[in-house]
C-alpha atoms as a PDB file:
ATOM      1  CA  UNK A   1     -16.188  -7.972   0.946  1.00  0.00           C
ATOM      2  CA  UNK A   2     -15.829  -4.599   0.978  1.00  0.00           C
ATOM      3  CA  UNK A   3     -11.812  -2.972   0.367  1.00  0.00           C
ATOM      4  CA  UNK A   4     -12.932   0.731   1.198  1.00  0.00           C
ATOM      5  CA  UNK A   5     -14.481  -0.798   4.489  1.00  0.00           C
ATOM      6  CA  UNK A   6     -12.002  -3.377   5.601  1.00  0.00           C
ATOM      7  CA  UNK A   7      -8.811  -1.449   4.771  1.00  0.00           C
ATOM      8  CA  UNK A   8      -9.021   2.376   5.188  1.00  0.00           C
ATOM      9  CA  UNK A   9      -5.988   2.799   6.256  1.00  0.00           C
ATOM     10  CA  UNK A  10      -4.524   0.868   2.543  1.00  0.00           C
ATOM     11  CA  UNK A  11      -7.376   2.559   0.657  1.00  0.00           C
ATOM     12  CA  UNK A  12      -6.180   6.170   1.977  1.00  0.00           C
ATOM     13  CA  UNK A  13      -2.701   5.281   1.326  1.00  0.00           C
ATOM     14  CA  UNK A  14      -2.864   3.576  -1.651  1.00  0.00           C
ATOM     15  CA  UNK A  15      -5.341   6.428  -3.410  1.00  0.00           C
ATOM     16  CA  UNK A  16      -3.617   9.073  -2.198  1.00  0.00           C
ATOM     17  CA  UNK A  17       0.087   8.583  -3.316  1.00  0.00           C
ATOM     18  CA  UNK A  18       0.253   5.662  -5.557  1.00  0.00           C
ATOM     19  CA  UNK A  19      -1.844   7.266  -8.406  1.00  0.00           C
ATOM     20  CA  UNK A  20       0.538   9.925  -9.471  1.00  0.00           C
ATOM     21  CA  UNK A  21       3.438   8.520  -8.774  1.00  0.00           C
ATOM     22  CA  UNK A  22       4.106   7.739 -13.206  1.00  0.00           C
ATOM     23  CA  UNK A  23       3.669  11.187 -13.548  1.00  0.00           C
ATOM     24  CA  UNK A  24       6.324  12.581 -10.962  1.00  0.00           C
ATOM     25  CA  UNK A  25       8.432   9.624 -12.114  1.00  0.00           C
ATOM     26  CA  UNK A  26       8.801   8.128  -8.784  1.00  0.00           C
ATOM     27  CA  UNK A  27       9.373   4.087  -8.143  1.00  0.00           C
ATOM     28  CA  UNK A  28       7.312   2.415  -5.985  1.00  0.00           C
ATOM     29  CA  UNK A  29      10.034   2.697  -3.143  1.00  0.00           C
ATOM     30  CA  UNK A  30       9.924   6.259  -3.373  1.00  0.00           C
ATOM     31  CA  UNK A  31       6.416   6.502  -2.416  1.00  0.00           C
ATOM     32  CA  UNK A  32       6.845   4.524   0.254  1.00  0.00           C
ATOM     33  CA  UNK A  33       9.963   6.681   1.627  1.00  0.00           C
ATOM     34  CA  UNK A  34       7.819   9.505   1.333  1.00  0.00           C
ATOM     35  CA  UNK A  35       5.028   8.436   2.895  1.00  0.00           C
ATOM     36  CA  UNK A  36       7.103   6.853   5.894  1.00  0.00           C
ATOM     37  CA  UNK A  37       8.947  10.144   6.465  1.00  0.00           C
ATOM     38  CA  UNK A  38       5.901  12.482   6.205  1.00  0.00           C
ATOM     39  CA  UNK A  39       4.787  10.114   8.992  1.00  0.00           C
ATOM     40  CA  UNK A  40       7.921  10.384  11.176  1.00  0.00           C
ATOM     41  CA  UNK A  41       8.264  13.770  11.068  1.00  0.00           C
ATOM     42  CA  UNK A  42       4.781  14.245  12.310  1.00  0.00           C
ATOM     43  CA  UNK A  43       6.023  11.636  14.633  1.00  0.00           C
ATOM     44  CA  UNK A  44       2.484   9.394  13.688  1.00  0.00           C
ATOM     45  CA  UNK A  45       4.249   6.374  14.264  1.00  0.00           C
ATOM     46  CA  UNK A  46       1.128   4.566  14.995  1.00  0.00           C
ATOM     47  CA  UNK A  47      -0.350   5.550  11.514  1.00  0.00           C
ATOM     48  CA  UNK A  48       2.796   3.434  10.329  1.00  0.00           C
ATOM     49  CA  UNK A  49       2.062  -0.004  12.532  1.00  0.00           C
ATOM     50  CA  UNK A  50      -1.475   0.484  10.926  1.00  0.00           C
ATOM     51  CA  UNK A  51      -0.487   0.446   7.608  1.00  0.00           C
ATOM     52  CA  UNK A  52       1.475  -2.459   8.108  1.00  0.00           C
ATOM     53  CA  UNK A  53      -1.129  -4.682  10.168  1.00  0.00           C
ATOM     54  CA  UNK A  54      -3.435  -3.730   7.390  1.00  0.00           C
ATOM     55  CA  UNK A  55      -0.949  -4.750   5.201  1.00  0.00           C
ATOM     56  CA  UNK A  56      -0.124  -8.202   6.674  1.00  0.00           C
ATOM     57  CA  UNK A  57      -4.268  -8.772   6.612  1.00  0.00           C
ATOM     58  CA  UNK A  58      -3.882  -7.906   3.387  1.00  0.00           C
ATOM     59  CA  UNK A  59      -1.863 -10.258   2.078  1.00  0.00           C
ATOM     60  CA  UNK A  60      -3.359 -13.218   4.156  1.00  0.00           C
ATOM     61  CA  UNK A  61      -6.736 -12.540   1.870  1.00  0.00           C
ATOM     62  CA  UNK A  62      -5.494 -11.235  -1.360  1.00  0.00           C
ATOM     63  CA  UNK A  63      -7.489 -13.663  -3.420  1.00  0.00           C
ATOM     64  CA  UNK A  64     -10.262 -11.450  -2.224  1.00  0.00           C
ATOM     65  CA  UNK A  65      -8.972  -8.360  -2.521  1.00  0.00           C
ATOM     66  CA  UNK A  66      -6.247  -8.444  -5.492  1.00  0.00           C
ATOM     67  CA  UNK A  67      -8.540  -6.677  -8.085  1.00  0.00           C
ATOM     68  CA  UNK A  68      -9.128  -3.791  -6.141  1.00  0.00           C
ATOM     69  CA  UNK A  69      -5.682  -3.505  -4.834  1.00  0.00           C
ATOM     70  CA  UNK A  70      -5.046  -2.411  -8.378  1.00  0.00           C
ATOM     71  CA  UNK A  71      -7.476  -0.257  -8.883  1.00  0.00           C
ATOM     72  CA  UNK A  72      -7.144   2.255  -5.538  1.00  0.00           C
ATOM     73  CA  UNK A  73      -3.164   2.033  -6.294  1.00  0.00           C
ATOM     74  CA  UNK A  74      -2.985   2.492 -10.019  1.00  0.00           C
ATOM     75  CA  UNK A  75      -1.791  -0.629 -10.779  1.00  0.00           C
ATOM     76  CA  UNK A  76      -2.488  -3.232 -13.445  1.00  0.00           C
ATOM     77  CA  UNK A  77      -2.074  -7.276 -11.847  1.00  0.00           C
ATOM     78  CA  UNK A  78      -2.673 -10.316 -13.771  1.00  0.00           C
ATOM     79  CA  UNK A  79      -3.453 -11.942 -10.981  1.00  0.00           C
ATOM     80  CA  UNK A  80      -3.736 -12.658  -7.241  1.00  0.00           C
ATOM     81  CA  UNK A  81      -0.187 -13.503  -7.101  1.00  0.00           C
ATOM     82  CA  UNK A  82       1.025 -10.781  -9.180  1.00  0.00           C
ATOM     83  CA  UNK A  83      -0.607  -8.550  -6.286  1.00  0.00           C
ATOM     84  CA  UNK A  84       0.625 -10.442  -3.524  1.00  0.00           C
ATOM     85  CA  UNK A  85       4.121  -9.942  -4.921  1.00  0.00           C
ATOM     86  CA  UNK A  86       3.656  -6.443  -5.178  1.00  0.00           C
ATOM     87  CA  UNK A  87       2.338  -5.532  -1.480  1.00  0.00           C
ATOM     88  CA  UNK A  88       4.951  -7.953  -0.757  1.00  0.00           C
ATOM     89  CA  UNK A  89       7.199  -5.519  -1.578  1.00  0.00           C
ATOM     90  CA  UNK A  90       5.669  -2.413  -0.133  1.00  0.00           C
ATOM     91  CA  UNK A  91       5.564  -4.622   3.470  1.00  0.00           C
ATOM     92  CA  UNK A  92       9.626  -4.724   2.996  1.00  0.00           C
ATOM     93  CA  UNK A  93      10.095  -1.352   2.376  1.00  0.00           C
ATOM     94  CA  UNK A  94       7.814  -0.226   5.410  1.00  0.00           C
ATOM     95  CA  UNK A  95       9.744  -2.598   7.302  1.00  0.00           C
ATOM     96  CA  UNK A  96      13.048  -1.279   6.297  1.00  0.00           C
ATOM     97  CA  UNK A  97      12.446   2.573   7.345  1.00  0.00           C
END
């Protein structure tokens, strides 16, 4: 199993504004705002429903997955439920916006 390759869409996402995020002191939430409104006001929609399909696959195979989940968003998890809580989360606050 390959993250990179079955979840480019996670792996772009996650990479590209999770890592920072301790340094600009944003929450989790905050990222996800951000990201969510960079993509409406480019009105990329579909990049949105992307990230959440990807997101729902996600979660249905964590067990697989949860280690580099982590890694690509900066995040330390003890385990695969620790993970699963945390995209959890990031799936209701896609859902919300």
């Amino acid at each position: 199993m390959n993250f990179i390759k079955d979840f480019p869409n996670l792996f772009q996402f996650f990479g590209g504004y999770f890592p920072d995020s301790d340094l600009d002191n944003l929450t989790d939430e905050d990222i996800v705002s951000k990201y969510v409104l960079q993509h409406f006001l480019n009105n990329d929609y579909k990049k949105i429903e992307e990230l959440i399909v990807d997101i729902e696959r996600l979660i249905n195979g964590i067990d697989s997955y949860w280690v580099e989940v982590g890694d690509e968003a900066n995040r330390y998890f003890e385990n695969s439920q620790d993970a699963l809580r945390w995209l959890n989360m990031i799936k209701v606050e896609l859902d919300k916006l």
